[in-house]
C-alpha atoms as a PDB file:
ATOM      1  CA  UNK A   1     158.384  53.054  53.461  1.00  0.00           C
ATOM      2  CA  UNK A   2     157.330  56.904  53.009  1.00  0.00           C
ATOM      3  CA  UNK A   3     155.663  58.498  55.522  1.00  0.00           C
ATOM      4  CA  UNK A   4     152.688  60.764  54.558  1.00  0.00           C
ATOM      5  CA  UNK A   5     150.911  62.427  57.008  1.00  0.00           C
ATOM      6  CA  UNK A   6     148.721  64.066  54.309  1.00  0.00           C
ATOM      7  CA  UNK A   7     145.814  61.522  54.173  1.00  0.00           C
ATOM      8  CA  UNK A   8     141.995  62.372  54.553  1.00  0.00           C
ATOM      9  CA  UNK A   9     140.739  65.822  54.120  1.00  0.00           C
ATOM     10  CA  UNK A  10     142.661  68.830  53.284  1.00  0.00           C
ATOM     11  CA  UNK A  11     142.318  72.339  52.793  1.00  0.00           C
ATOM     12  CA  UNK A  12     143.045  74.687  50.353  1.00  0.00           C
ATOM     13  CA  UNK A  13     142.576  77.527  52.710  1.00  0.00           C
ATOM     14  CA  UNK A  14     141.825  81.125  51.313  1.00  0.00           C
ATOM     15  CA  UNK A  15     143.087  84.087  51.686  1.00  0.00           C
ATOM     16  CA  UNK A  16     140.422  86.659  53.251  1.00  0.00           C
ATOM     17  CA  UNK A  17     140.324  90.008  52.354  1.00  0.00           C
ATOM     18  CA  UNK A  18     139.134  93.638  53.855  1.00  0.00           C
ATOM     19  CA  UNK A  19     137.206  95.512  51.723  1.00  0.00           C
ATOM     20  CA  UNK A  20     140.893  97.964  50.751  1.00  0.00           C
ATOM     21  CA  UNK A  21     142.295  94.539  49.817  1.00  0.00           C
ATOM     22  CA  UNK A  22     144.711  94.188  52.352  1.00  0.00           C
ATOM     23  CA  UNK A  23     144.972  90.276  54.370  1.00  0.00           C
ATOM     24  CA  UNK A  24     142.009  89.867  56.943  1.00  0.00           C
ATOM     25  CA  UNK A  25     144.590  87.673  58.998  1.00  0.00           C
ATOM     26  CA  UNK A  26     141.958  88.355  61.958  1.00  0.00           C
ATOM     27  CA  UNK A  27     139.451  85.670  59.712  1.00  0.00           C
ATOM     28  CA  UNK A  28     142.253  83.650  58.630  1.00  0.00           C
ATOM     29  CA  UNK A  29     143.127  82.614  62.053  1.00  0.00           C
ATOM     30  CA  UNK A  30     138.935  82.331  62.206  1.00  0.00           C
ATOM     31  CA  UNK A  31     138.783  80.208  59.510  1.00  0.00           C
ATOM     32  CA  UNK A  32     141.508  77.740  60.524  1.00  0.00           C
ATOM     33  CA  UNK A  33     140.238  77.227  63.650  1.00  0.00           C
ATOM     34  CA  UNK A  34     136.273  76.644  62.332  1.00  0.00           C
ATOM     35  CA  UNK A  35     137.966  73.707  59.541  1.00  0.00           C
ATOM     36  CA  UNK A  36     139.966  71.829  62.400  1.00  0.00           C
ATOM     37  CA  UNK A  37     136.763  71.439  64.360  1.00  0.00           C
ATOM     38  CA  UNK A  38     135.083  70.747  61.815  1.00  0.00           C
ATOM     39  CA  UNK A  39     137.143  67.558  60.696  1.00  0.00           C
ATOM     40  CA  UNK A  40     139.472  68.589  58.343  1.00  0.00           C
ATOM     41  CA  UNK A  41     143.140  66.878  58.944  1.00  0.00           C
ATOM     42  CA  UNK A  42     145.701  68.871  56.879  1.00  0.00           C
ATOM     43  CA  UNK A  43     145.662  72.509  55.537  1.00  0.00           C
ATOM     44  CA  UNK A  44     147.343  73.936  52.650  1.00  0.00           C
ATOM     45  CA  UNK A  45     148.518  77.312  53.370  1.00  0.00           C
ATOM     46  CA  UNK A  46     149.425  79.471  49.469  1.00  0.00           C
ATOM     47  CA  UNK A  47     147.484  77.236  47.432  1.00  0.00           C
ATOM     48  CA  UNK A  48     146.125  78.113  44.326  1.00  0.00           C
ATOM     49  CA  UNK A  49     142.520  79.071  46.186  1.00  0.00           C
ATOM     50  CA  UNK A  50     144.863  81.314  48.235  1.00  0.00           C
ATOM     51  CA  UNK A  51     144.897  83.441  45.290  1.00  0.00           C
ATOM     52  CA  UNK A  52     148.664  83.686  46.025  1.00  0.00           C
ATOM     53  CA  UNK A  53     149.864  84.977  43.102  1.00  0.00           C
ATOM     54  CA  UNK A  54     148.203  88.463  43.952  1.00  0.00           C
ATOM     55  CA  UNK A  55     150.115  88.713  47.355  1.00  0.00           C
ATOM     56  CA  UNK A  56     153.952  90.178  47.621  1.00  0.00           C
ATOM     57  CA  UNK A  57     156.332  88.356  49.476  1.00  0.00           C
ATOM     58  CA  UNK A  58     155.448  89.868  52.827  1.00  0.00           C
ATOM     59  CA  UNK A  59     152.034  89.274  52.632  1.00  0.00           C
ATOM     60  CA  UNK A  60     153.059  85.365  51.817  1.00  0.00           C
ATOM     61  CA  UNK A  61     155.292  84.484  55.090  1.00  0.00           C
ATOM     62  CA  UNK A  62     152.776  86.611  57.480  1.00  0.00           C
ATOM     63  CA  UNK A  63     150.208  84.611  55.884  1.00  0.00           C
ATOM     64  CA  UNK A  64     152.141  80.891  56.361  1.00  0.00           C
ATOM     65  CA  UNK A  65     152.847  82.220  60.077  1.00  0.00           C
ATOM     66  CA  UNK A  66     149.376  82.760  60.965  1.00  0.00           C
ATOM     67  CA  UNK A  67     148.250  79.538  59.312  1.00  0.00           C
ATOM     68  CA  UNK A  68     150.894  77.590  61.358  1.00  0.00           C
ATOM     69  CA  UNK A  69     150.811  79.215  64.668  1.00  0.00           C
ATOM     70  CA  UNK A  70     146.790  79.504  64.662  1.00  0.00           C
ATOM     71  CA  UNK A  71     147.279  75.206  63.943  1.00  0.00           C
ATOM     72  CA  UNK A  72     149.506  75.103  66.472  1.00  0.00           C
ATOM     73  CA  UNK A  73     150.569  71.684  66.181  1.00  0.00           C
ATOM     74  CA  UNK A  74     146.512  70.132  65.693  1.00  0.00           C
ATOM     75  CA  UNK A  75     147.358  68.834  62.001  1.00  0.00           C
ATOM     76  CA  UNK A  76     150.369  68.574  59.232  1.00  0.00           C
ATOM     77  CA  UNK A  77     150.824  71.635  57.359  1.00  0.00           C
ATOM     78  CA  UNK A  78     151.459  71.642  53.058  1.00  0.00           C
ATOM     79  CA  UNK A  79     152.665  74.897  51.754  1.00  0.00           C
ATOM     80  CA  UNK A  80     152.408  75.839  48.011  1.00  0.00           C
ATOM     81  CA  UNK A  81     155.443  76.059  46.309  1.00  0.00           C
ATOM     82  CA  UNK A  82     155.368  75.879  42.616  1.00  0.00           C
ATOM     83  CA  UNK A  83     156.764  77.529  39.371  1.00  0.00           C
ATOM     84  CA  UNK A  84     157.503  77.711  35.861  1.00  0.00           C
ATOM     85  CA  UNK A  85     161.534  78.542  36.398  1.00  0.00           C
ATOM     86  CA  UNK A  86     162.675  75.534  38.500  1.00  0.00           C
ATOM     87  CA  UNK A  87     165.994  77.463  38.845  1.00  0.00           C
ATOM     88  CA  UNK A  88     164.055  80.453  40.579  1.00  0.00           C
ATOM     89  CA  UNK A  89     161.743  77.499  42.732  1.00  0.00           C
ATOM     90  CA  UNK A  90     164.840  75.957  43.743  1.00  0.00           C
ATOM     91  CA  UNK A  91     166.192  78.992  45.195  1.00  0.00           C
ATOM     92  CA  UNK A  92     163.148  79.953  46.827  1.00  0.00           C
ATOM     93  CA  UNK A  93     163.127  76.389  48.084  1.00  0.00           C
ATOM     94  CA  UNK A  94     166.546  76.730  50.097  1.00  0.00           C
ATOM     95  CA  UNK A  95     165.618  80.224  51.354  1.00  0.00           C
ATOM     96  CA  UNK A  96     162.752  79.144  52.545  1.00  0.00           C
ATOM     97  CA  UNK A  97     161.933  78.996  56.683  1.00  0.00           C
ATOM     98  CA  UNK A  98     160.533  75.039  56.794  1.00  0.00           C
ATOM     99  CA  UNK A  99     159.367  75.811  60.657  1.00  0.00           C
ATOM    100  CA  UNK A 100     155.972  74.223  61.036  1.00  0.00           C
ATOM    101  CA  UNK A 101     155.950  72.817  57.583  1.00  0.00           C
ATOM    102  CA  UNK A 102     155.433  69.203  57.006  1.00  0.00           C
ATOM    103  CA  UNK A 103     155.765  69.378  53.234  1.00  0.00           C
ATOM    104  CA  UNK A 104     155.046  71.373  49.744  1.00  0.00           C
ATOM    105  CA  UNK A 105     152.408  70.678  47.212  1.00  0.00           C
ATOM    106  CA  UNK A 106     154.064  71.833  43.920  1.00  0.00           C
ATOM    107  CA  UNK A 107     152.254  72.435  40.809  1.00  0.00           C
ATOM    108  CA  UNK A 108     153.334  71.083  37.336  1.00  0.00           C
ATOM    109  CA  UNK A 109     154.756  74.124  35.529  1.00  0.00           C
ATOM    110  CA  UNK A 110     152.353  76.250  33.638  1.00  0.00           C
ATOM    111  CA  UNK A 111     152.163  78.722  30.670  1.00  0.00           C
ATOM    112  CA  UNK A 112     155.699  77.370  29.176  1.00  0.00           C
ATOM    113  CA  UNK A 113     153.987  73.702  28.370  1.00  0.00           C
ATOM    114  CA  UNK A 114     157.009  71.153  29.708  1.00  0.00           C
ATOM    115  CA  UNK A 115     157.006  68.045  27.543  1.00  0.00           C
ATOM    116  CA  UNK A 116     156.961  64.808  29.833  1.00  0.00           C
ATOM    117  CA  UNK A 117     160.881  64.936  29.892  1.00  0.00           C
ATOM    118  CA  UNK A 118     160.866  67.708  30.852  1.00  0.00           C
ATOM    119  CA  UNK A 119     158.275  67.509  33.801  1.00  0.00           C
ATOM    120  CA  UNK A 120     160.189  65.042  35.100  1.00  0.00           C
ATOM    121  CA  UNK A 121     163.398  66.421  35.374  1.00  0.00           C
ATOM    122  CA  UNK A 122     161.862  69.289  37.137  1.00  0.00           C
ATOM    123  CA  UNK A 123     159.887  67.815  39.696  1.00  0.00           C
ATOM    124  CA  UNK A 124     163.059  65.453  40.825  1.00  0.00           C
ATOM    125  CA  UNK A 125     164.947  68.531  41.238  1.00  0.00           C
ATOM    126  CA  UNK A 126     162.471  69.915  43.663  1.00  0.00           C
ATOM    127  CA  UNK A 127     161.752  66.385  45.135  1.00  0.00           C
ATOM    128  CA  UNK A 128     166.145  66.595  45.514  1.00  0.00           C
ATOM    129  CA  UNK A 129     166.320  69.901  47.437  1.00  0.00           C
ATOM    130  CA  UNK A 130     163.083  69.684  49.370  1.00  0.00           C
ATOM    131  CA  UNK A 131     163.963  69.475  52.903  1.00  0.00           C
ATOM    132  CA  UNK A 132     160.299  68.047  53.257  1.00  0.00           C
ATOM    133  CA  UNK A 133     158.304  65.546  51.198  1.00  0.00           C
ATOM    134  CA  UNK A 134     156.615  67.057  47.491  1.00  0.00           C
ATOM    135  CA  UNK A 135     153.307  66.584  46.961  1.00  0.00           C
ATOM    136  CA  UNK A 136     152.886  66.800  42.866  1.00  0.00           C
ATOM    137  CA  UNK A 137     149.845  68.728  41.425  1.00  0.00           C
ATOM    138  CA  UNK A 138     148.419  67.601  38.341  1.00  0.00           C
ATOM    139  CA  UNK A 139     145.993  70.512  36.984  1.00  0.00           C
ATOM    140  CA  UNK A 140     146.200  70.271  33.755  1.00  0.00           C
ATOM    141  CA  UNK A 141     142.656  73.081  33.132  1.00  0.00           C
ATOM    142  CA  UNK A 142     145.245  75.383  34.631  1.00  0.00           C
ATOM    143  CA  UNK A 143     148.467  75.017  33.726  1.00  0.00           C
ATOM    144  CA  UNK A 144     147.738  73.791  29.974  1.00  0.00           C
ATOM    145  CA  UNK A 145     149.889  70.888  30.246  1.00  0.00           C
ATOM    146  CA  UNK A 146     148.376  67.124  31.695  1.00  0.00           C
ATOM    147  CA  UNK A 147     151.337  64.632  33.940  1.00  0.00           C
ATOM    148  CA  UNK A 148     150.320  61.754  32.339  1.00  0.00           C
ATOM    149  CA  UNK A 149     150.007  58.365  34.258  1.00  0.00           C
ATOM    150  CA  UNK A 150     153.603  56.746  33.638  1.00  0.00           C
ATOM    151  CA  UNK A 151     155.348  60.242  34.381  1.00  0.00           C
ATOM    152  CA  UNK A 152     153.663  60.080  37.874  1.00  0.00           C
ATOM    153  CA  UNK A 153     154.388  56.532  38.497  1.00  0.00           C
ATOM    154  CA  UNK A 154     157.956  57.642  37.596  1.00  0.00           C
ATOM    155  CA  UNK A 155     158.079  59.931  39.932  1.00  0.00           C
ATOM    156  CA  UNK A 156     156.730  58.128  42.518  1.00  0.00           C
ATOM    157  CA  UNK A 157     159.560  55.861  42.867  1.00  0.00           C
ATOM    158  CA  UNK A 158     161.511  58.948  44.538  1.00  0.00           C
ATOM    159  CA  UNK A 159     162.132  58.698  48.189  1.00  0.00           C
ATOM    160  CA  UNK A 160     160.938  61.926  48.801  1.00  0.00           C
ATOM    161  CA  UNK A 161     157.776  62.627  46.465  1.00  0.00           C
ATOM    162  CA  UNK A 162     154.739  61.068  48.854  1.00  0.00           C
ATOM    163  CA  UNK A 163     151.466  61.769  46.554  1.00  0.00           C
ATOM    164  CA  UNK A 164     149.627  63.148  44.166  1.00  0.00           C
ATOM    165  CA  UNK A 165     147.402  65.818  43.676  1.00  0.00           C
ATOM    166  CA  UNK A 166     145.301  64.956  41.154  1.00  0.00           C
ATOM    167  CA  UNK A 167     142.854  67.268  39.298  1.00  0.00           C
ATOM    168  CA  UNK A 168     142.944  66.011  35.574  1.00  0.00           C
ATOM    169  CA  UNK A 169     139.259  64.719  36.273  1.00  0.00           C
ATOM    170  CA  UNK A 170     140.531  61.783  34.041  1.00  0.00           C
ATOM    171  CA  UNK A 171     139.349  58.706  35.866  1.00  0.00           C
ATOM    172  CA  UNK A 172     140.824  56.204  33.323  1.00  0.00           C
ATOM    173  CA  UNK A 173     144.440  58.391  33.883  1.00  0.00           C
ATOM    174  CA  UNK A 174     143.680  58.317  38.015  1.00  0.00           C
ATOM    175  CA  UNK A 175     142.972  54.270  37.454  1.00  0.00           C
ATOM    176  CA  UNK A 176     146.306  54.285  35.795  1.00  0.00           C
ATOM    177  CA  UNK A 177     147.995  55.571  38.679  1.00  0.00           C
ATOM    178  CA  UNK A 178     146.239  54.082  41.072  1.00  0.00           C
ATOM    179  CA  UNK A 179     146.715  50.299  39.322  1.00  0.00           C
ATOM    180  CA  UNK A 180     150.928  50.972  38.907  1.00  0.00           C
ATOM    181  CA  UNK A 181     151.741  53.439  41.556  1.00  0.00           C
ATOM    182  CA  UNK A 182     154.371  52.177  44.603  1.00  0.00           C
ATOM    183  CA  UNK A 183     152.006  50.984  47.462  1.00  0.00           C
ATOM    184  CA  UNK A 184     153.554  54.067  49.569  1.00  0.00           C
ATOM    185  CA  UNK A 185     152.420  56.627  47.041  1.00  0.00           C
ATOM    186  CA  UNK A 186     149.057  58.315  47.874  1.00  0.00           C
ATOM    187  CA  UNK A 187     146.334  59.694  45.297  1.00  0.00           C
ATOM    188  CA  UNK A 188     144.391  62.601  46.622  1.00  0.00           C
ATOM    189  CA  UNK A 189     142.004  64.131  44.688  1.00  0.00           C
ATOM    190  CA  UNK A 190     141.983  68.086  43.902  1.00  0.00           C
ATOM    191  CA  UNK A 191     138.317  67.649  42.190  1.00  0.00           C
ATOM    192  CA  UNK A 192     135.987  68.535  45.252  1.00  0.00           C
ATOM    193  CA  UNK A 193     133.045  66.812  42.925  1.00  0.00           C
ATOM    194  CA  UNK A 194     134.900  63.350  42.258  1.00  0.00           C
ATOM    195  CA  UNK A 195     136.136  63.035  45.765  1.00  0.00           C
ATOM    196  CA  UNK A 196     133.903  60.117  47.308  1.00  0.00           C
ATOM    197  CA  UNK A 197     134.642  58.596  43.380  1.00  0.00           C
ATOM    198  CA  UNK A 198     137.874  58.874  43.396  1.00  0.00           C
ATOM    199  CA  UNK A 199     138.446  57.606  47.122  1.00  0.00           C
ATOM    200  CA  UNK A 200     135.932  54.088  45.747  1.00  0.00           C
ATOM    201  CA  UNK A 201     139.136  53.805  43.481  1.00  0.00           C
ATOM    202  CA  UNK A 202     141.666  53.668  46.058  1.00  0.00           C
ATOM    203  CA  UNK A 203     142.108  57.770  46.731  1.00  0.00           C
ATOM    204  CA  UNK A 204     143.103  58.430  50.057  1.00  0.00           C
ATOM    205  CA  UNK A 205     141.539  61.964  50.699  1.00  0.00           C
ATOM    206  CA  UNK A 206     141.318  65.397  49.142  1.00  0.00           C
ATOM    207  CA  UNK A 207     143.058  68.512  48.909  1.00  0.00           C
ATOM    208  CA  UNK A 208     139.672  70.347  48.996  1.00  0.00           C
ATOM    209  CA  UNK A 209     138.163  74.006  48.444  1.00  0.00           C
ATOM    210  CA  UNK A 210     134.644  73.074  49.430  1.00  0.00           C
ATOM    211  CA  UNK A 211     136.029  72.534  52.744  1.00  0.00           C
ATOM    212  CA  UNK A 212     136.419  75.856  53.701  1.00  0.00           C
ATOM    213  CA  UNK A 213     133.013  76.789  53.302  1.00  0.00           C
ATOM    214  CA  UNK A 214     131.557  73.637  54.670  1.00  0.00           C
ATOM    215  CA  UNK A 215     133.889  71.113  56.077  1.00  0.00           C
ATOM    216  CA  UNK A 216     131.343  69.541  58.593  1.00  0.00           C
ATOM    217  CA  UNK A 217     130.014  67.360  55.633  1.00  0.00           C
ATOM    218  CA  UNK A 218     132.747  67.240  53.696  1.00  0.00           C
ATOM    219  CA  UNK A 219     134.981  66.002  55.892  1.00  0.00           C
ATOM    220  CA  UNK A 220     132.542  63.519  57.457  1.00  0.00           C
ATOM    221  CA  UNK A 221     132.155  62.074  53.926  1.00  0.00           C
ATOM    222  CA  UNK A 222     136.129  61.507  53.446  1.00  0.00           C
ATOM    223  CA  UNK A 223     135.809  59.987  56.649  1.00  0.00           C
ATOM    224  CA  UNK A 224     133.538  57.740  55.929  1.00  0.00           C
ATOM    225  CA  UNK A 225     135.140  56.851  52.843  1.00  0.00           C
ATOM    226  CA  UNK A 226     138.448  55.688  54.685  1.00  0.00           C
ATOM    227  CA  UNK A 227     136.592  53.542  57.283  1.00  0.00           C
ATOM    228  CA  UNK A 228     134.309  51.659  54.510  1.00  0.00           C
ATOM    229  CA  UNK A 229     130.990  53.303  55.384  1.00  0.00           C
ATOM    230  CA  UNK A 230     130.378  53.561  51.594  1.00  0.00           C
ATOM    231  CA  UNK A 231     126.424  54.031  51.463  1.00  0.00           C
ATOM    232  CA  UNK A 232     126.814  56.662  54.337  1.00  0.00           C
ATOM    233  CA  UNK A 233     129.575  58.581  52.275  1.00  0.00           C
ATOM    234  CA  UNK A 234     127.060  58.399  48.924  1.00  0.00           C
ATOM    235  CA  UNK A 235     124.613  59.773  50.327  1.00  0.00           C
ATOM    236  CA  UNK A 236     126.621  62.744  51.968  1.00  0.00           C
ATOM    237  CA  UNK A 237     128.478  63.030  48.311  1.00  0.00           C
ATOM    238  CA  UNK A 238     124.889  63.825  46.533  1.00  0.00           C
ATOM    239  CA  UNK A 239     124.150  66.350  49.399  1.00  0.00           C
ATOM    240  CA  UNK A 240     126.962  68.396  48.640  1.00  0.00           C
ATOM    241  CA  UNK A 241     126.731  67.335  44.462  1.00  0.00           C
ATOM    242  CA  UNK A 242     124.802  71.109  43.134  1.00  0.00           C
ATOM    243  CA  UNK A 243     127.338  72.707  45.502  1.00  0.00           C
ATOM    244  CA  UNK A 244     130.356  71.164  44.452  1.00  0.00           C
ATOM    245  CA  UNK A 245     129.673  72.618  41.211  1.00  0.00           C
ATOM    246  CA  UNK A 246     128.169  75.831  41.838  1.00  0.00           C
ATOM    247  CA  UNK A 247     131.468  77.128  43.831  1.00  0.00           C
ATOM    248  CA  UNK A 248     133.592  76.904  40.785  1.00  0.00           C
ATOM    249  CA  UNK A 249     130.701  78.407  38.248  1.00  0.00           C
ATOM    250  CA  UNK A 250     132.144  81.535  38.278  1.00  0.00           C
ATOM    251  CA  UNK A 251     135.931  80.508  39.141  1.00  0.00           C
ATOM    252  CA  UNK A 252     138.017  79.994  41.765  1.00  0.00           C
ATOM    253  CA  UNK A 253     137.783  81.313  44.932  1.00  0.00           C
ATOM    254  CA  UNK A 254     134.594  83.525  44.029  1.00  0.00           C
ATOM    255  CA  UNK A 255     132.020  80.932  44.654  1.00  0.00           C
ATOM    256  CA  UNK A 256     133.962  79.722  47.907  1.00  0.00           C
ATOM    257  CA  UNK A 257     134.319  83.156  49.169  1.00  0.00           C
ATOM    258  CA  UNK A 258     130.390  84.193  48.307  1.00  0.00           C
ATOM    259  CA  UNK A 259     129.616  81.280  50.348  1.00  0.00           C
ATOM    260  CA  UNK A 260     131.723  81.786  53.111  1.00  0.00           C
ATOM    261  CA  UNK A 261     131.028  85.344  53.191  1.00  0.00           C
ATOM    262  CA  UNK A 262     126.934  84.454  53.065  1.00  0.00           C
ATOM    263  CA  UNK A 263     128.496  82.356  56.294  1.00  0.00           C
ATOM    264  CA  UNK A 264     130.242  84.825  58.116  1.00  0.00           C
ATOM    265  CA  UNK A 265     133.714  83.493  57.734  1.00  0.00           C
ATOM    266  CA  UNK A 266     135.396  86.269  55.565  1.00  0.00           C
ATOM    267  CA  UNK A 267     134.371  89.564  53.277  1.00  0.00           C
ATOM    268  CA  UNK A 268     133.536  88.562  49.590  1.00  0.00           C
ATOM    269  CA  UNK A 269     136.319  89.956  48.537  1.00  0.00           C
ATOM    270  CA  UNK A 270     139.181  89.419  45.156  1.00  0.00           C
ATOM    271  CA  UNK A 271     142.027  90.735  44.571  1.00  0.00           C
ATOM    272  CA  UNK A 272     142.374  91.108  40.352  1.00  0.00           C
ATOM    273  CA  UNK A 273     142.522  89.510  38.284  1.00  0.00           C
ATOM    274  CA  UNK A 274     140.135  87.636  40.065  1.00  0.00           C
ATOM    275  CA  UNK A 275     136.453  89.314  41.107  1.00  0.00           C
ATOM    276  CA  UNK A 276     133.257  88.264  42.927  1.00  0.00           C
ATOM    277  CA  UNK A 277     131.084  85.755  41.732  1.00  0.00           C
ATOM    278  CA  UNK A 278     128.287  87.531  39.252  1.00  0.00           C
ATOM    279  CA  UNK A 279     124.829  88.383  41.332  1.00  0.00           C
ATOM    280  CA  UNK A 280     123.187  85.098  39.832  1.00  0.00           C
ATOM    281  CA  UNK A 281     125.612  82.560  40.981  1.00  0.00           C
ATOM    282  CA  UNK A 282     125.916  84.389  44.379  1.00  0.00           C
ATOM    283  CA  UNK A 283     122.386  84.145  44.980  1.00  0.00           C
ATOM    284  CA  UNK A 284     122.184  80.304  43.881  1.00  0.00           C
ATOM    285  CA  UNK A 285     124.996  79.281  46.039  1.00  0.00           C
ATOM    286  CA  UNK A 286     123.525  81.524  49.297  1.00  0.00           C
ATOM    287  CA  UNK A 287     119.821  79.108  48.622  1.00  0.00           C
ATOM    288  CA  UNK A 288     121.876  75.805  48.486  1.00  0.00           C
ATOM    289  CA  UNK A 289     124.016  76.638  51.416  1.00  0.00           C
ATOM    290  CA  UNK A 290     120.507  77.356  53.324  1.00  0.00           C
ATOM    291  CA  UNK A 291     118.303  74.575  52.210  1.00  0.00           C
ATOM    292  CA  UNK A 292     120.847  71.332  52.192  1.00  0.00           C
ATOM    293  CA  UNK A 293     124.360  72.530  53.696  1.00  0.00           C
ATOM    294  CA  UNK A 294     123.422  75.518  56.990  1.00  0.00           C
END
């Protein structure tokens, strides 16, 4: 049986910012410690919310250290590894220092479009090398490609791929998994909205960017999912509903990060590509944080 300590609520931490861009690793260390007592049970460190693709490889390992030392042993640690040149992921898989990690959430490769085949082959060549157990991330809005149901059933039957993240927002796909998948392969969702859904399916948890901002409820609602309070987690998943959606109304992490600023937590600031959320959105996710979520 495969072991997967990555059940419940994760994190897709950010990255905080000081106003001349550089790492705030002051509020990062903040910010892990307000999600841990605040329920959450994994973190993701260099996730896509991490907006890692703007940071150089410096930036990248100081960040993973302060994310794993500031945890310091509380919860499992996922770190982001993903690409579209498995030859160039591979390598950065063997270079890479697995101290404190308890396993990598890779992304299906983007921009290139991978047939099925071809999806396949690459994710058991990371699930081959990784020295710790691949999560796969299904995000198809992003990466312009969808891993369909039977390719992640596939997969599953490798020793060392554990889950999946899964952010197609497809229910009848998720079902599909869900109704063929090994019993020791675990369906999170990555759709902060379709969590307490999802988890009524048979989803064991979330890799979640609401949870930064507001992981009290959040993470109370998972909870409650995975002990069979049902009504309890309803009601908390309608609470959160207009927020759920008005983080990613102006992408990804600009709503988080205007609510988390609005918070305290971190500056509201992106590095570009990526900017702030526009005045309007700001201003409707600061009144919904204060009336239903402070």
């Amino acid at each position: 049986m495969k072991n997967n300590p990555f059940i419940g609520t994760g994190v897709a931490l950010i990255t905080p910012f000081n106003e001349d861009y550089s790492v705030d690793y002051q509020s990062l260390k903040n910010i892990v410690d307000y999600v841990l007592q605040n329920g959450a049970d994994f973190l993701v460190a260099l996730g896509t919310t991490s907006e890692a693709p703007t940071m150089n490889a410096e930036e990248k390992a100081k960040v993973v250290k302060t994310v794993v030392e500031t945890a310091g042993g509380r919860c499992p640690i996922l770190l982001g590894m993903g690409g579209n040149n498995t030859s160039a992921l591979i390598d950065g898989i063997r270079s890479q220092d697995f101290k404190g990690i308890d396993g990598i959430l890779s992304v299906v490769p983007y921009y290139n479009k991978p047939n099925q085949r071809g999806m396949k082959a690459h994710f058991l060549h990371v699930a081959d090398v990784s020295p710790v157990p691949v999560i796969l991330y299904n995000v198809p809005g992003r990466v312009g490609v969808n891993l369909q149901a039977a390719t992640t059933v596939e997969l599953a039957k490798h020793p060392n791929i554990i889950a999946v993240k899964e952010a197609s927002g497809n229910l009848q796909q998720i079902m599909e998994i869900l109704r063929d998948k090994p019993s020791d392969f675990t369906v999170l969702s990555g759709d902060d909205g379709i969590t307490q859904p999802m988890m009524a399916l048979g989803a064991k948890g979330v890799i979640s960017v609401a949870a930064n901002g507001y992981p009290k409820p959040f993470c109370k609602m998972v909870h409650c999912m995975l002990e069979g309070k049902q009504d309890e987690a309803l009601k908390l998943h309608y609470t959160m509903l207009r927020m759920n959606g008005l983080i990613f109304a102006d992408g990804n992490p600009a709503g988080i990060k205007a609510l988390m600023a609005h918070a305290g937590l971190c500056k509201n600031v992106l590095r570009l590509p990526l900017v702030p959320a526009s005045e309007t959105v700001r201003q409707d996710i600061e009144t919904e944080y204060d009336n239903h979520l402070k």
